[in-house]
C-alpha atoms as a PDB file:
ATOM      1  CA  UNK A   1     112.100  92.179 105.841  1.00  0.00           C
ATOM      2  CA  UNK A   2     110.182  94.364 108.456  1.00  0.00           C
ATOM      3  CA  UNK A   3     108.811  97.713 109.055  1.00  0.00           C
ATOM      4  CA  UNK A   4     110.327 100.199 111.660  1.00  0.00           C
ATOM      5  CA  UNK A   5     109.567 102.943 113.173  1.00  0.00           C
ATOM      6  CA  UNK A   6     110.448 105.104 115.972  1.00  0.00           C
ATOM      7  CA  UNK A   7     107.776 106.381 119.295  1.00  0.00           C
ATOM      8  CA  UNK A   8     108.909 108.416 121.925  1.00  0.00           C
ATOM      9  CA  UNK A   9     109.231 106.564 124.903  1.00  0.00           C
ATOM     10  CA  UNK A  10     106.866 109.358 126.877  1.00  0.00           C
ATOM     11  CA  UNK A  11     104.042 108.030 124.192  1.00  0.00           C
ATOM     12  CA  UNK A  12     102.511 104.982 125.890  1.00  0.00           C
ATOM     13  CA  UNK A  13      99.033 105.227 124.733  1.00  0.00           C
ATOM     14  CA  UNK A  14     101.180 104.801 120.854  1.00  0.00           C
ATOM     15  CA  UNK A  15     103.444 102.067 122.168  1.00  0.00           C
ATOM     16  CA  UNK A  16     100.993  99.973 122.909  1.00  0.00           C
ATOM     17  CA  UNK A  17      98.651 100.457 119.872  1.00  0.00           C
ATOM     18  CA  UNK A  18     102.346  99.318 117.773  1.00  0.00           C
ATOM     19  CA  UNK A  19     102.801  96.042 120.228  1.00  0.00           C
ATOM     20  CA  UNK A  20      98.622  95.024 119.815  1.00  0.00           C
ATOM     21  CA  UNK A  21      98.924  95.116 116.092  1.00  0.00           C
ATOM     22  CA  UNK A  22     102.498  93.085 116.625  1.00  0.00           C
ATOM     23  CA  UNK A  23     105.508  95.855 116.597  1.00  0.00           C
ATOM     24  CA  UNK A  24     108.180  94.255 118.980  1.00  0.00           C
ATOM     25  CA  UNK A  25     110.270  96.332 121.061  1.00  0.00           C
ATOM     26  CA  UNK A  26     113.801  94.578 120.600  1.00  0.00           C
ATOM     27  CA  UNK A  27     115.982  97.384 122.745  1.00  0.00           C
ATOM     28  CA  UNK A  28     117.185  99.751 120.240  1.00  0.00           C
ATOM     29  CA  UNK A  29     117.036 103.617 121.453  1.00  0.00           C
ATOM     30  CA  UNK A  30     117.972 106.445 119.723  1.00  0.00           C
ATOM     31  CA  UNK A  31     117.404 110.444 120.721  1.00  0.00           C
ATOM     32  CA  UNK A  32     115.092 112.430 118.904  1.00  0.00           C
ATOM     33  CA  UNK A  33     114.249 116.030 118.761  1.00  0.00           C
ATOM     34  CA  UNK A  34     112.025 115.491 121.957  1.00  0.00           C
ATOM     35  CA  UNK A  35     113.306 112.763 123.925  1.00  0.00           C
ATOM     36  CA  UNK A  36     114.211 109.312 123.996  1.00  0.00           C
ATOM     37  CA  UNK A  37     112.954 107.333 120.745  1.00  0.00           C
ATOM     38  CA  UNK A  38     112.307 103.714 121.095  1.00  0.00           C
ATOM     39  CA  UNK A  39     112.837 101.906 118.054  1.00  0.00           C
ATOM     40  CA  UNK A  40     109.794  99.103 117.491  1.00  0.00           C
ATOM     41  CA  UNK A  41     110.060  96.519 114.519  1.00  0.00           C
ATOM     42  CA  UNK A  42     107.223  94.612 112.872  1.00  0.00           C
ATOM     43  CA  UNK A  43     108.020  91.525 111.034  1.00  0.00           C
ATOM     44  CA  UNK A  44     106.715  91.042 107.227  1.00  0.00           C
ATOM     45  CA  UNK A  45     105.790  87.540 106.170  1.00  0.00           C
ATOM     46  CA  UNK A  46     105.547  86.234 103.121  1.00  0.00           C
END
């Protein structure tokens, strides 16, 4: 299980807020309304 969500790629400040609290960046893209939309994935343990 895992949470995802999507960041525009132009929103570094918000990329790496997602990777300190442990989002991982594992290569998906997808277009969004504005731009490129990196797809970021956070793990839920158990």
């Amino acid at each position: 299980n895992e949470v995802v969500l999507a960041v525009n790629e132009k929103n570094i400040p918000a990329q790496n807020l997602y990777e300190k609290v442990g989002f991982q960046d594992k290569g998906f893209r997808r277009m969004g309304p504005i731009g490129q939309q990196i797809i970021m994935h956070l793990p839920i343990i158990k």
